[in-house]
Protein backbone atom coordinates (compact mmCIF):
# COMPACT_ATOMS: atom_id res chain seq x y z
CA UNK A 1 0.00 0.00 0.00
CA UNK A 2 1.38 3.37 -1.10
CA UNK A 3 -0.56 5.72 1.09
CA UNK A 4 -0.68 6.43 5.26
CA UNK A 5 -4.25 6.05 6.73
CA UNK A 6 -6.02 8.52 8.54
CA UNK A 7 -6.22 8.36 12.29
CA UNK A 8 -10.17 7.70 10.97
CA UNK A 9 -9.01 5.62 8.34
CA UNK A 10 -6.91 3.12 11.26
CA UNK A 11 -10.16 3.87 14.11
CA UNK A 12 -12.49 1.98 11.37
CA UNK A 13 -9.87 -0.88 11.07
CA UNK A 14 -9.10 -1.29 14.67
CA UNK A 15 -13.49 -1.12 15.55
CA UNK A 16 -13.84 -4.18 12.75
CA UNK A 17 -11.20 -5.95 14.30
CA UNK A 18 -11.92 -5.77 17.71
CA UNK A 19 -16.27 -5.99 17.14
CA UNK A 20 -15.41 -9.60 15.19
CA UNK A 21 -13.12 -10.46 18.06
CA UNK A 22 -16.40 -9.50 20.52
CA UNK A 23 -17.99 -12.02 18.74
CA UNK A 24 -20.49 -9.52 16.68
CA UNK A 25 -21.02 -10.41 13.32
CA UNK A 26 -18.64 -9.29 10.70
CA UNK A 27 -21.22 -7.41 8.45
CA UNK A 28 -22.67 -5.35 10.99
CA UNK A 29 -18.95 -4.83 12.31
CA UNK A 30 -18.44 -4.05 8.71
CA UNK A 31 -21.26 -1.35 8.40
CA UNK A 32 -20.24 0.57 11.44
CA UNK A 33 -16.96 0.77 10.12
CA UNK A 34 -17.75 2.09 7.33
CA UNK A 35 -19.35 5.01 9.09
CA UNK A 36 -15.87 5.54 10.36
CA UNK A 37 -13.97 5.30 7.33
CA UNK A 38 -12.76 8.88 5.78
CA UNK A 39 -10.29 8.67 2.94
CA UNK A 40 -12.25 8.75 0.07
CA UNK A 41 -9.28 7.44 -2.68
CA UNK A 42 -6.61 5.27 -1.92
CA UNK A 43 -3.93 4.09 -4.19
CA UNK A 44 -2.64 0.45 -3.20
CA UNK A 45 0.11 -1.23 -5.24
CA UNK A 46 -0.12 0.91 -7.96
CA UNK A 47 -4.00 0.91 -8.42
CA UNK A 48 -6.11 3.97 -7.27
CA UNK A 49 -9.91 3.02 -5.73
CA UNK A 50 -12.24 6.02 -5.12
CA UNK A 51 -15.34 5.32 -2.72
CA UNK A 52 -16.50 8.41 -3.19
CA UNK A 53 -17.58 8.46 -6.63
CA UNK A 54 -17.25 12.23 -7.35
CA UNK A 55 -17.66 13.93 -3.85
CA UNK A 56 -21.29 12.53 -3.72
CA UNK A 57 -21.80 8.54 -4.44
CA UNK A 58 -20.55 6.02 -1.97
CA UNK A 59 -19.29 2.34 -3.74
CA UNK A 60 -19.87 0.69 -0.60
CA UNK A 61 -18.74 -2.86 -1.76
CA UNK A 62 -15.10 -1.53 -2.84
CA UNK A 63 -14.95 0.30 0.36
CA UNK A 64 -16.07 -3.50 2.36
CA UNK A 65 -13.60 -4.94 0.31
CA UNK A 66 -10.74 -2.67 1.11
CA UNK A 67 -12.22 -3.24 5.07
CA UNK A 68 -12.63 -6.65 4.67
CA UNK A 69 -8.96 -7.35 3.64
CA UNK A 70 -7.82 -6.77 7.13
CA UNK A 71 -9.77 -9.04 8.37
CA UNK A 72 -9.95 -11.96 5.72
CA UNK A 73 -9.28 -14.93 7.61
CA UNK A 74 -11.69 -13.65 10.43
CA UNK A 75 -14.46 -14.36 7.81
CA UNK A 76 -16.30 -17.25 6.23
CA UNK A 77 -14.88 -17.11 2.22
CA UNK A 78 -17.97 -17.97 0.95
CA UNK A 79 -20.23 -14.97 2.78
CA UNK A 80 -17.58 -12.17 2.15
CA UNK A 81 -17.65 -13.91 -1.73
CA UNK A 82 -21.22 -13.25 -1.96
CA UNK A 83 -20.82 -9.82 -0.26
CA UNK A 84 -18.25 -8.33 -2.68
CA UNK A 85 -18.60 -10.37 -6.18
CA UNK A 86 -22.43 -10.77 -5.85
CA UNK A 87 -23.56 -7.63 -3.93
CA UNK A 88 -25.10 -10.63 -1.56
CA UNK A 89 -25.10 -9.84 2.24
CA UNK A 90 -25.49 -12.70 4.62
CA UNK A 91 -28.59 -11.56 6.25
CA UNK A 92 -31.19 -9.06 5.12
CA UNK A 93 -31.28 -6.01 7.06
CA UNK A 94 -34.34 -2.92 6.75
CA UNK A 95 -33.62 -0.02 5.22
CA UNK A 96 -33.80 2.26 8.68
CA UNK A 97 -31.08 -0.33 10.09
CA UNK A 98 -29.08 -0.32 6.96
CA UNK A 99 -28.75 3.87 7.69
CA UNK A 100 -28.11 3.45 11.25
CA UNK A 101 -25.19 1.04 11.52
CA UNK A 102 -23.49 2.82 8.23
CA UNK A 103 -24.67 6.90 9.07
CA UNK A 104 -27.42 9.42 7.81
CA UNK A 105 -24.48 10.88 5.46
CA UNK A 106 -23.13 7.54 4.71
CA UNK A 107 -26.53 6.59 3.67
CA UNK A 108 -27.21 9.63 1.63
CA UNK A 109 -24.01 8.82 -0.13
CA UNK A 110 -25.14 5.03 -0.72
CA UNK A 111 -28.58 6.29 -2.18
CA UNK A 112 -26.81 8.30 -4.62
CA UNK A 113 -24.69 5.52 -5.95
CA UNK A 114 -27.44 3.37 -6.36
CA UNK A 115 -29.61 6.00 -8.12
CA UNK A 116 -26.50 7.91 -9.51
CA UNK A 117 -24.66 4.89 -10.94
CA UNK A 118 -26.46 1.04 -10.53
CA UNK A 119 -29.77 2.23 -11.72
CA UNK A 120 -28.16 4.49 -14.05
CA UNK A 121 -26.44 1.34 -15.94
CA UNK A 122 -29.73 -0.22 -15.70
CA UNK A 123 -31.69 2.34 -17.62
CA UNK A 124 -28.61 1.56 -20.12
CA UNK A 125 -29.26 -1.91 -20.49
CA UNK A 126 -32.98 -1.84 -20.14
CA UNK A 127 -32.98 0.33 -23.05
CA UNK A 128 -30.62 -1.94 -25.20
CA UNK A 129 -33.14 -4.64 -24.23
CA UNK A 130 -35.94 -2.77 -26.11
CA UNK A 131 -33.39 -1.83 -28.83
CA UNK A 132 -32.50 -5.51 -29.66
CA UNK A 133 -35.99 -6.81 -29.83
CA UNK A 134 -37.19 -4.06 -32.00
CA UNK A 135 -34.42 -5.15 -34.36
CA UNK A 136 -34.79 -9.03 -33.93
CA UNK A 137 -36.20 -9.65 -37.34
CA UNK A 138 -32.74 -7.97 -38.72
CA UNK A 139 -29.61 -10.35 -39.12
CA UNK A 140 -26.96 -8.93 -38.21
CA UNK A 141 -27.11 -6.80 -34.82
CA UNK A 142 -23.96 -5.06 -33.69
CA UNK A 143 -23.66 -4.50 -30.15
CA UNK A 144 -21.96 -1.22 -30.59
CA UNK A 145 -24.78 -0.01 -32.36
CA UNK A 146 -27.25 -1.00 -30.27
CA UNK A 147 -25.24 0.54 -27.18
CA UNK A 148 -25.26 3.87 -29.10
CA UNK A 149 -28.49 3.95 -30.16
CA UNK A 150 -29.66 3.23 -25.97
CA UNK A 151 -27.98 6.07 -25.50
CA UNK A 152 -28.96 8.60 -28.12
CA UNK A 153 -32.85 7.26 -26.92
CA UNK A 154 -31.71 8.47 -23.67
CA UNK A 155 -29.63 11.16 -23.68
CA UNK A 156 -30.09 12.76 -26.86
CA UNK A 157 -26.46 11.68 -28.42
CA UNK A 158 -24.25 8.67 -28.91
CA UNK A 159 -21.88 6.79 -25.46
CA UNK A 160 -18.42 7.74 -27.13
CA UNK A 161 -19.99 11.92 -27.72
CA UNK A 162 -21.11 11.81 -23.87
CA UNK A 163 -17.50 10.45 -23.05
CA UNK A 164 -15.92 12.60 -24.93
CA UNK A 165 -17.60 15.88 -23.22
CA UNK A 166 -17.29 13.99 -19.83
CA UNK A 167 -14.26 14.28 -20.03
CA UNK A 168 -13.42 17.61 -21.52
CA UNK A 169 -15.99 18.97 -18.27
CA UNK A 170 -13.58 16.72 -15.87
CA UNK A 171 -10.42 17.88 -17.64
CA UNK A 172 -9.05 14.01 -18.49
CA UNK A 173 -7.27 13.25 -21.43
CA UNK A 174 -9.01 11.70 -24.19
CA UNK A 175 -7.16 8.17 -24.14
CA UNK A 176 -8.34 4.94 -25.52
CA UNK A 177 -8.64 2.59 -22.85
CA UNK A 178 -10.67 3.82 -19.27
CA UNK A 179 -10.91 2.56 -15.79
CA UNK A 180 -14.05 0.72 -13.92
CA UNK A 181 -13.38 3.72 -11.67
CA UNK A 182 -13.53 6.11 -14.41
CA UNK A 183 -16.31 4.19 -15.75
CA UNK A 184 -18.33 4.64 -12.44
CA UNK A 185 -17.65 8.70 -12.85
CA UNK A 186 -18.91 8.69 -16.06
CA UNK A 187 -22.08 6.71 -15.61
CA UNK A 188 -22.86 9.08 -12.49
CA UNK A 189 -21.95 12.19 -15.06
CA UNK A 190 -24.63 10.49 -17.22
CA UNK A 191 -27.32 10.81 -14.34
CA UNK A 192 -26.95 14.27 -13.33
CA UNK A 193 -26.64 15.09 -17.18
CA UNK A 194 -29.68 12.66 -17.41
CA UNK A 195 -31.70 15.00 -14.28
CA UNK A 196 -30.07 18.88 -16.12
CA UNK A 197 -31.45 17.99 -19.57
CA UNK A 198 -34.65 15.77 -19.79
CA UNK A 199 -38.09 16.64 -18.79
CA UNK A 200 -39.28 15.91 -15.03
CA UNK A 201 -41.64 13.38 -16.58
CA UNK A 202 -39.29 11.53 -18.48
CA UNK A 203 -36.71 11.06 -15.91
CA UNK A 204 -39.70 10.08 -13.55
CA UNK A 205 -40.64 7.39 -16.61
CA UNK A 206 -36.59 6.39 -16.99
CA UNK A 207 -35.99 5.66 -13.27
CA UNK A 208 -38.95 3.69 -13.23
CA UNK A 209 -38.10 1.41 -16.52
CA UNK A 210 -34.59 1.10 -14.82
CA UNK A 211 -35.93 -0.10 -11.36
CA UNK A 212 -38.14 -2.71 -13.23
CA UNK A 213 -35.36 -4.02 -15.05
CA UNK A 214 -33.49 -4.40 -11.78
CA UNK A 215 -36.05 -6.14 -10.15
CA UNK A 216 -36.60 -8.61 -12.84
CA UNK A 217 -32.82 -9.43 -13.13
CA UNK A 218 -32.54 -10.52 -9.63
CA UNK A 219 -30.17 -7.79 -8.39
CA UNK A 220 -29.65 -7.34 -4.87
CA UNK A 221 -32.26 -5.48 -2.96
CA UNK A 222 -30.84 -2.16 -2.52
CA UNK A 223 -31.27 -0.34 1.12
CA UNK A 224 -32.94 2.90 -0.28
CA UNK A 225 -36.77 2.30 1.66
């Protein structure tokens, strides 16, 4: 690791460690660190992870599993797999202990990333959904094409145009190959673009569609009651 924690930063590691050693479960212990955890990018062994997707959107499961890593052989593989590959916690808890255990800001931060970014790639693919069987009858269906026409239905232009001013707006270079972190950024760009340039009605009608597909596709139940 390349970087020195914050006296918050080692107070979040030493509560997880010590609440597993009390015998409370590791997720909750997880969840109150988090609400103790401050840095919001790290770079470790040459890899930087934000989980604070700009200032505003918490990715909660790359924060658990930078937690989680001090702690790895306290756990049961199988549970923390679940946790961080399937977004799968061990036990269901309600939304109004969900916000307790991780914060009211945490929490605020969690909602945006699930509206700001997972729903947000939903709307994406929900859309390509609708694109594809519209065009079933045809042959040959190219997935780039289908990709840019979800998002010209959507956002009024094609993915590569909306990465290309995302980036100008964040000042990055225009290089060929991205990050999943810059990814993340982007799709969260694509919301608040999403909420600055479409009609109340047809965001309403968007976030909807996207929730739906969600729901169908068996993701994770998201804390956001």
């Amino acid at each position: 690791m390349n970087n020195k924690l914050t006296p918050a930063d080692e107070a979040a590691i030493r509560h997880l460690k010590q609440a597993i050693a009390s015998d409370k479960h590791w997720y909750l212990a997880l969840l109150e660190a988090i609400s103790l955890w401050q840095t919001a990018e790290e770079t470790i062994n040459g890899h930087t992870y934000r989980y604070l997707i700009a200032g505003e959107a918490l990715d909660w499961l790359t924060l658990s599993w930078r937690l989680l890593e001090t702690v790895g052989e306290l756990l049961p593989e199988d549970e923390k797999t679940a946790l961080l590959s399937h977004g799968k916690p061990p036990f269901e808890l309600s939304a109004d202990e969900f916000k307790k255990l991780i914060g009211s800001n945490r929490y605020h931060q969690h909602l945006n990333y699930f509206y700001g970014i997972t729903t947000e790639e939903a709307l994406a693919l929900a859309v390509e959904e609708e694109v594809r069987k519209e065009r079933q009858p045809l042959s040959s269906t190219n997935k780039h094409d289908t990709a840019n026409e979800a998002y010209q239905r959507i956002y009024g232009t094609t993915g590569p145009e909306l990465f290309k001013e995302f980036r100008l707006e964040k000042g990055y270079h225009q290089t060929r190959t991205t990050s999943p972190t810059e990814l993340k950024e982007f799709t969260y760009w694509c919301f608040s673009y999403r909420l600055k340039y479409c009609d109340k009605e047809r965001v309403a009608s968007d976030t909807k569609k996207a929730l739906e597909w969600l729901k169908n596709n068996a993701h994770p139940v998201a804390k956001c009651d």
